[in-house]
Structures are given as C-alpha cells and as structure tokens.
N, C-alpha and C. Protein backbone atom coordinates (compact mmCIF):
# COMPACT_ATOMS: atom_id res chain seq x y z
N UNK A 1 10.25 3.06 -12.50
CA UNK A 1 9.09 2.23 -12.23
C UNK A 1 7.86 2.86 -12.90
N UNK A 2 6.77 1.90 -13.50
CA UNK A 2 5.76 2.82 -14.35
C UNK A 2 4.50 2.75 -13.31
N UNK A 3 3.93 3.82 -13.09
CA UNK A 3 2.63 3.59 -12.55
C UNK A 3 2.12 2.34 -11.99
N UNK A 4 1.63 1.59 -12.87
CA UNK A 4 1.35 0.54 -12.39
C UNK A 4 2.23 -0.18 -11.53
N UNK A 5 3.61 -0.64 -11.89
CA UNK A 5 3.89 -1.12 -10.87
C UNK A 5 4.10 -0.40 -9.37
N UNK A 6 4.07 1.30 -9.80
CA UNK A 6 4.17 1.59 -8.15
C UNK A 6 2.93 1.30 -7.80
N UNK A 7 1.46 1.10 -8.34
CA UNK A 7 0.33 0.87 -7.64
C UNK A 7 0.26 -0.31 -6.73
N UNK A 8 1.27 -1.47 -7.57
CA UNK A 8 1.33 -2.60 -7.24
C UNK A 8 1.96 -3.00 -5.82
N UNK A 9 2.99 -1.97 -5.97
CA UNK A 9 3.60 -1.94 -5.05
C UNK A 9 3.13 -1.26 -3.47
N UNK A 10 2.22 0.00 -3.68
CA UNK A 10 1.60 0.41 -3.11
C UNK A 10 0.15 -0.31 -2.17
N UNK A 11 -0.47 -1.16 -3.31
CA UNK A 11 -1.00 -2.29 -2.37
C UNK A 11 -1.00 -3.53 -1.65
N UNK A 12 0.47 -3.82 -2.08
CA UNK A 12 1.23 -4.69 -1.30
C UNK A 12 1.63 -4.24 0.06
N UNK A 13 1.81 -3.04 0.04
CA UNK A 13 2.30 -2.12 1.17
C UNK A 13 1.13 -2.33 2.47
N UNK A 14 0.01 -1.59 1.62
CA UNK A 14 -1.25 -1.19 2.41
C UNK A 14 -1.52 -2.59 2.99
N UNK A 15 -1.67 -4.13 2.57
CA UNK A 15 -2.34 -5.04 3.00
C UNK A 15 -1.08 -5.42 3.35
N UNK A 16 -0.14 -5.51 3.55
CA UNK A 16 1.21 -5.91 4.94
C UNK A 16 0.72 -4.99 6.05
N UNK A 17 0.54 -3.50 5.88
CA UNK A 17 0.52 -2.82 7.06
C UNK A 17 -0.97 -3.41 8.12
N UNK A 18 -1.80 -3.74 7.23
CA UNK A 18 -3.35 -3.98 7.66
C UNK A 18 -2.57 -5.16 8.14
N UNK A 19 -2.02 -5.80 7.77
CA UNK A 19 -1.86 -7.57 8.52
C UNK A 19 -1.49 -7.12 9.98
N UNK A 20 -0.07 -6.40 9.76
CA UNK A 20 0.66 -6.05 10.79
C UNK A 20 0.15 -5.45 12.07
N UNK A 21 -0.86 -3.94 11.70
CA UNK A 21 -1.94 -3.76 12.11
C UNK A 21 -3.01 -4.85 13.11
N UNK A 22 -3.33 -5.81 13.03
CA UNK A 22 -3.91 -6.82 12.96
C UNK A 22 -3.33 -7.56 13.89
N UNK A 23 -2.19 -8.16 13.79
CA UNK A 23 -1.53 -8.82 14.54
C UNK A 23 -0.55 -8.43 15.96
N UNK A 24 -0.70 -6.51 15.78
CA UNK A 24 -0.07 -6.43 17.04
C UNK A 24 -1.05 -5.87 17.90
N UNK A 25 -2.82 -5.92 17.25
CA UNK A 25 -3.80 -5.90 18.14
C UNK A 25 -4.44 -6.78 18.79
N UNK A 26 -4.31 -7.79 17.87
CA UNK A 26 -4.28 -9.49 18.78
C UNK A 26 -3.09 -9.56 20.00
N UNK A 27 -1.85 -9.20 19.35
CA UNK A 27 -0.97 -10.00 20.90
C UNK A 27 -1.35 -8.10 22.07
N UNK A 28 -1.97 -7.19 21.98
CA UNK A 28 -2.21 -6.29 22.74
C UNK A 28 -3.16 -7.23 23.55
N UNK A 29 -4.76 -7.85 22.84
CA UNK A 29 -5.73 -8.01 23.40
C UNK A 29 -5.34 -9.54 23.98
N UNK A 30 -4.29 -10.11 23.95
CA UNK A 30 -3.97 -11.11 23.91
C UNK A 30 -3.09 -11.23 25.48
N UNK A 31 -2.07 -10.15 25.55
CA UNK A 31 -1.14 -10.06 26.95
C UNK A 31 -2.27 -9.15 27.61
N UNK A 32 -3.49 -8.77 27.32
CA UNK A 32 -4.91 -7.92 28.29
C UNK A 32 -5.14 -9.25 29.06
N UNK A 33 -5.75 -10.25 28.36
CA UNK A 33 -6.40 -11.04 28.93
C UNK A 33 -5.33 -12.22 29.84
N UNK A 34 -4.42 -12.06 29.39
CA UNK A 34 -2.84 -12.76 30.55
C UNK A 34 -3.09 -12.38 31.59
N UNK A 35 -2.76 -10.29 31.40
CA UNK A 35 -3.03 -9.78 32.76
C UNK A 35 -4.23 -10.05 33.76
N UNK A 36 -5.46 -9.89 32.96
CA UNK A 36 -6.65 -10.12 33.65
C UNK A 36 -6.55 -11.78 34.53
N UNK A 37 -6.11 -12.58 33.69
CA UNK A 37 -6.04 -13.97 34.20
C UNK A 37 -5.08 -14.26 35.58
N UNK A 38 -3.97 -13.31 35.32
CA UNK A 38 -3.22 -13.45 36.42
C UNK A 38 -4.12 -12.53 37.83
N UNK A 39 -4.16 -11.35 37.41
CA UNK A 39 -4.81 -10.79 38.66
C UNK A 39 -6.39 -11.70 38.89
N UNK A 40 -7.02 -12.26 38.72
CA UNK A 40 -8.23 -13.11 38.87
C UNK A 40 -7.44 -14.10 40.07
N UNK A 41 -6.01 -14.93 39.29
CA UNK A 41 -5.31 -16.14 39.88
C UNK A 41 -5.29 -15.63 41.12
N UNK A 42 -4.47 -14.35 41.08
CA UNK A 42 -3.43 -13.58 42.55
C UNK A 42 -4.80 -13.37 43.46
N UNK A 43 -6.55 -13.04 42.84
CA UNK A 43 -7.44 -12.71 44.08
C UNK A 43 -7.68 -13.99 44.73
N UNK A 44 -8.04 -14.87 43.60
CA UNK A 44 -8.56 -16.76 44.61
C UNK A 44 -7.38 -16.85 45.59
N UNK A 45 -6.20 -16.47 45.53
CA UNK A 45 -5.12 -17.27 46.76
C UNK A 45 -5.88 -16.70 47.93
C-alpha cells in the first residue's frame, strides 16, 4: 500500500470511529433520560 492510500485509509478510520463515538453517546444520553423518565413515572404513582 503507498502512503497515500494508507492516509486514506487512515481517515476513513478516524471519521467511522468519531461517528461511532457519537452514536454510542447519544443511545448513553438517550437510556439517561429513559431512566430519569421512569423514576419521575414510579414518584407520581
């Protein structure tokens, strides 16, 4: 492989990991606010 294409390859890498990155901090902040919603539900009963 010549340089360039490992660069190529290398920033293909970096902006999958940033997506990935990204998307398993959404479903983190995402099952936060589930939890919060449920314990809110469980105090009104």
């Amino acid at each position: 492989m010549t340089p360039e294409e490992q660069d190529l390859v290398r920033a293909r890498q970096k902006s999958r990991s940033i997506v990935t990155g990204l998307l398993l901090g959404f479903l983190v902040i995402l099952f936060f606010a589930i939890t919060l919603a449920k314990i809110g539900a469980s105090d009104a009963i």
